[in-house]
C-alpha atoms as a PDB file:
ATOM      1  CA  UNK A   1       7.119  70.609 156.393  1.00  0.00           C
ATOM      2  CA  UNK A   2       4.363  69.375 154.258  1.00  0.00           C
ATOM      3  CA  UNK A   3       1.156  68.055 156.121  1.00  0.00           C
ATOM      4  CA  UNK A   4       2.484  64.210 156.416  1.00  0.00           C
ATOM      5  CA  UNK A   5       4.652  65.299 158.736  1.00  0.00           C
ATOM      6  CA  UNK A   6       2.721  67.772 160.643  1.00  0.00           C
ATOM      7  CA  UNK A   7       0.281  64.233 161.336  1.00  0.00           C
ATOM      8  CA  UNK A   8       3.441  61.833 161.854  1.00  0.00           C
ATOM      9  CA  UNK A   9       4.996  64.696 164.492  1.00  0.00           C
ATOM     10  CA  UNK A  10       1.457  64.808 166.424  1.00  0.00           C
ATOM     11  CA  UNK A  11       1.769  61.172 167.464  1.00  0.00           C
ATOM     12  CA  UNK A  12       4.135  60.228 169.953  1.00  0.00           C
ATOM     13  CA  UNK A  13       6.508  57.330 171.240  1.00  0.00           C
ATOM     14  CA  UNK A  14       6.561  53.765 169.051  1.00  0.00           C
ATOM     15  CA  UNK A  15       3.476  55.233 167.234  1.00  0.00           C
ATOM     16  CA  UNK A  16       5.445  57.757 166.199  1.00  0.00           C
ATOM     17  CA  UNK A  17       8.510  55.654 165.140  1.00  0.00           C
ATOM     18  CA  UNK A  18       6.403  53.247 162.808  1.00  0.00           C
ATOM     19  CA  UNK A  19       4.584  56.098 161.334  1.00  0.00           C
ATOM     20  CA  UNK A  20       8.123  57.794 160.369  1.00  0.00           C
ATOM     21  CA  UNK A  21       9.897  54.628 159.155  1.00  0.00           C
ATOM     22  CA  UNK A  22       7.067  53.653 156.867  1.00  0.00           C
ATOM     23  CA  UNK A  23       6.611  57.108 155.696  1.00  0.00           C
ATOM     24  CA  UNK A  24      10.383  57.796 155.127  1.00  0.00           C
ATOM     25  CA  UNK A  25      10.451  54.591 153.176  1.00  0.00           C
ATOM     26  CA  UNK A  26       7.669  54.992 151.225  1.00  0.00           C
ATOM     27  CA  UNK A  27       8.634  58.583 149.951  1.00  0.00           C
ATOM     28  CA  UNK A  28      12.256  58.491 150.296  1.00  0.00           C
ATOM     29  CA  UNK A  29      13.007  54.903 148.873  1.00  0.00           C
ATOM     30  CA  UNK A  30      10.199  53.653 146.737  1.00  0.00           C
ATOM     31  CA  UNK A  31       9.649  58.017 145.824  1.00  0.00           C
ATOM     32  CA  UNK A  32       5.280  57.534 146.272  1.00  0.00           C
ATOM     33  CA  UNK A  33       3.537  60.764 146.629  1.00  0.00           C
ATOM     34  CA  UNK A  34       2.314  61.251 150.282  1.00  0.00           C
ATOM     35  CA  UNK A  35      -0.997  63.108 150.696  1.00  0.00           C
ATOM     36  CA  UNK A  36      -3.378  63.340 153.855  1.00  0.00           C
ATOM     37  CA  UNK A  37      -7.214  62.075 152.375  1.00  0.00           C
ATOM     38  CA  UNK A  38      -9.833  60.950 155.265  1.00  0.00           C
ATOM     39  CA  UNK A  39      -7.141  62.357 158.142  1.00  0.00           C
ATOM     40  CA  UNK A  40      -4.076  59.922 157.535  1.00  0.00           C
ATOM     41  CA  UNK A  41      -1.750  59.533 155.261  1.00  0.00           C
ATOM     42  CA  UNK A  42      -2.019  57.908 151.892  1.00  0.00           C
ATOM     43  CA  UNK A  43       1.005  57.203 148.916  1.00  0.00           C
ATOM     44  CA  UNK A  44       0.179  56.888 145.592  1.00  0.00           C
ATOM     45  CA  UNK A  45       2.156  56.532 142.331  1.00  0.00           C
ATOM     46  CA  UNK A  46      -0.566  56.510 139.600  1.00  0.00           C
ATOM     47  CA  UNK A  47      -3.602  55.346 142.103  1.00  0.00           C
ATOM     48  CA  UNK A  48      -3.323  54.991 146.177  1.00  0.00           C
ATOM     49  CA  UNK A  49      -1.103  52.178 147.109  1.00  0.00           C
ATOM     50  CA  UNK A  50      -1.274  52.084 150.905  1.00  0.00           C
ATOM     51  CA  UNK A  51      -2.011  54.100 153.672  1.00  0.00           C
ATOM     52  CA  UNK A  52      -0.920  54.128 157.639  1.00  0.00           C
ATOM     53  CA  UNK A  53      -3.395  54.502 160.490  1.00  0.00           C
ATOM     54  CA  UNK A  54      -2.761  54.920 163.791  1.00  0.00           C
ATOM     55  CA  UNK A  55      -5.361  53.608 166.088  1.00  0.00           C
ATOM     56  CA  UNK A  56      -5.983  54.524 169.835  1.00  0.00           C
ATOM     57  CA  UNK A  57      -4.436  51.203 170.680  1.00  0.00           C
ATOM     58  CA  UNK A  58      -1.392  52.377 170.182  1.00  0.00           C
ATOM     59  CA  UNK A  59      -0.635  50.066 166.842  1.00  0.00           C
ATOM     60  CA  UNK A  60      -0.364  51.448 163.397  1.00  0.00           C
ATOM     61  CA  UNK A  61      -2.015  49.683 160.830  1.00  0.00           C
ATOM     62  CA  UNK A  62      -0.555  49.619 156.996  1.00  0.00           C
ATOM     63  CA  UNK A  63      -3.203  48.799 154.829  1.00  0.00           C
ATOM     64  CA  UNK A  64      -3.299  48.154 150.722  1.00  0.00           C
ATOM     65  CA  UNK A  65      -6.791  49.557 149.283  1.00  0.00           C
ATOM     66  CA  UNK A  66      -6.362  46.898 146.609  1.00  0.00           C
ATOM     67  CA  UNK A  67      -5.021  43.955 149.439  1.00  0.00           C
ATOM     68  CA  UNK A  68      -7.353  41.979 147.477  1.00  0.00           C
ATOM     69  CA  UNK A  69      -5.616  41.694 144.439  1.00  0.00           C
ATOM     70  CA  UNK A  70      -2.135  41.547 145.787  1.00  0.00           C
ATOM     71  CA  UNK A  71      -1.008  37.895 146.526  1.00  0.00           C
ATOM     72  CA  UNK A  72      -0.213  37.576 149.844  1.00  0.00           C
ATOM     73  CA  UNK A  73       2.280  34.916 149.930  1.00  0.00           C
ATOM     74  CA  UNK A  74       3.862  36.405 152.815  1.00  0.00           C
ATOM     75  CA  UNK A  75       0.846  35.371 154.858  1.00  0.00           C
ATOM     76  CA  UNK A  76       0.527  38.554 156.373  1.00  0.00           C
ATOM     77  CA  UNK A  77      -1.995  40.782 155.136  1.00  0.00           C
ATOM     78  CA  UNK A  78      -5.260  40.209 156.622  1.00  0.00           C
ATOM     79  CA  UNK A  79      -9.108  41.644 155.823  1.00  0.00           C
ATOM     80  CA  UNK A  80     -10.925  42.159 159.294  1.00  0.00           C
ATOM     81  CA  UNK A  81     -14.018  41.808 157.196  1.00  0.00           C
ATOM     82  CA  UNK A  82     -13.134  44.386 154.356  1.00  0.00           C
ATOM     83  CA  UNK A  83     -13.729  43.570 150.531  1.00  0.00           C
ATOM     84  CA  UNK A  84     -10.693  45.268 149.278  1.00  0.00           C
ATOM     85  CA  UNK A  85      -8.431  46.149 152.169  1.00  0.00           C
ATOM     86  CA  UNK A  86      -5.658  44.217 153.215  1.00  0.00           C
ATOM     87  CA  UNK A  87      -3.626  45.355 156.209  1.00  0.00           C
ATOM     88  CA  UNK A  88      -1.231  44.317 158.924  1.00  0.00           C
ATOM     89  CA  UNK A  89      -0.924  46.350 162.012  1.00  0.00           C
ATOM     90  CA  UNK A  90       2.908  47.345 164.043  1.00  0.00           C
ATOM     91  CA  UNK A  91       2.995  47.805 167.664  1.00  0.00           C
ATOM     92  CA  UNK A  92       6.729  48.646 167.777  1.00  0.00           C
ATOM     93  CA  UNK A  93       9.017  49.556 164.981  1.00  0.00           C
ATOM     94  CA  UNK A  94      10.763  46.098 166.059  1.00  0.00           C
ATOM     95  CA  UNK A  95       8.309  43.979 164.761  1.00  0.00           C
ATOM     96  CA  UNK A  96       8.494  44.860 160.969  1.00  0.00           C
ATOM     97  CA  UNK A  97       9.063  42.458 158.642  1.00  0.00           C
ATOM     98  CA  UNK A  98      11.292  44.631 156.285  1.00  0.00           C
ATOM     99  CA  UNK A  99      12.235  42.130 153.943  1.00  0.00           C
ATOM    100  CA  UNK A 100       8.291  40.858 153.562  1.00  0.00           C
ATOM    101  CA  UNK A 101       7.273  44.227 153.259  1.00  0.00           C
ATOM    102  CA  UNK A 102       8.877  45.543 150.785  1.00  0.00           C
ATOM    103  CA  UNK A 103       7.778  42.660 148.774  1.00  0.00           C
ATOM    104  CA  UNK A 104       4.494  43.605 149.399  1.00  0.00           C
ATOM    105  CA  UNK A 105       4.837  46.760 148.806  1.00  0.00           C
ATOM    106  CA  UNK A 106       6.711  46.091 145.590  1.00  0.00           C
ATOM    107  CA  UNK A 107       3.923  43.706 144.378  1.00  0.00           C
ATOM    108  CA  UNK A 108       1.277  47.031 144.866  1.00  0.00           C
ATOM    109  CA  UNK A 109       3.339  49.007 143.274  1.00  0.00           C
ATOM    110  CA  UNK A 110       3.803  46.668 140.043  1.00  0.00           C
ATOM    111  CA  UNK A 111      -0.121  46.225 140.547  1.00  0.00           C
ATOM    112  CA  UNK A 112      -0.577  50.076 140.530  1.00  0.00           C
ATOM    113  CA  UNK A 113       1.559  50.436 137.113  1.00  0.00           C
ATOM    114  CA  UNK A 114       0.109  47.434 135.167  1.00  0.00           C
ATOM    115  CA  UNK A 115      -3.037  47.176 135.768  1.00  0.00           C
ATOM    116  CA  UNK A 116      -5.623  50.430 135.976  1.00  0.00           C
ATOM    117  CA  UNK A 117      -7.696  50.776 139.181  1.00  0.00           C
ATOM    118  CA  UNK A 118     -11.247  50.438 138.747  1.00  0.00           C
ATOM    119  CA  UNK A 119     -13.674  51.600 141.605  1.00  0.00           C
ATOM    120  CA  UNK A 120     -15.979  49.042 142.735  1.00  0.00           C
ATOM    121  CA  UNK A 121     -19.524  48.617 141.562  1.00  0.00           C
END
């Protein structure tokens, strides 16, 4: 058990659930190396392309570290006053838009291959 899921197997309930169909999907399906940086988990492929957090609202939030150059047609990532960040937060497993996320996902994963990350500043 790697230490991904030693974090998703501390959290409990519909936390729990989100964290584990988003990580299973990520690293399963779309094959992104998971790593814990900052105390949650992050997937990259060449640079990061999301990350989950789970807050002590009980909601896990999937955020994009470059949400600001991914389109957004799907109307669903937003900034909560962040330059780069994009995210959209899950209360229950339920209320995931698979089809819409993937596409996202997809899009920051083309993103990721075609054009090199540069850190701000």
């Amino acid at each position: 058990m790697n230490d991904v899921s030693f974090f998703i197997d501390r959290h409990e309930g519909k936390q729990r659930e989100i964290l584990l169909y988003f990580h299973q999907l990520l690293t399963e399906e779309l094959e992104l190396i998971d790593k814990i940086r900052y105390k949650i988990p992050f997937y990259y492929h060449k640079s990061w392309i999301c990350y989950m957090n789970p807050n002590k609202n009980g909601l896990v939030e999937l955020a994009f570290p470059r949400g600001s150059e991914l389109s957004n047609e799907q109307g669903l990532l937003v900034t909560k006053g962040r330059k780069q960040v994009r995210s959209i937060e899950f209360a229950d497993q339920s209320e995931i838009p698979e089809s819409l996320i993937r596409e996202i996902i997809h899009e920051a994963i083309i993103l990721d291959e075609t054009i090199p990350y540069k850190k701000p500043g």
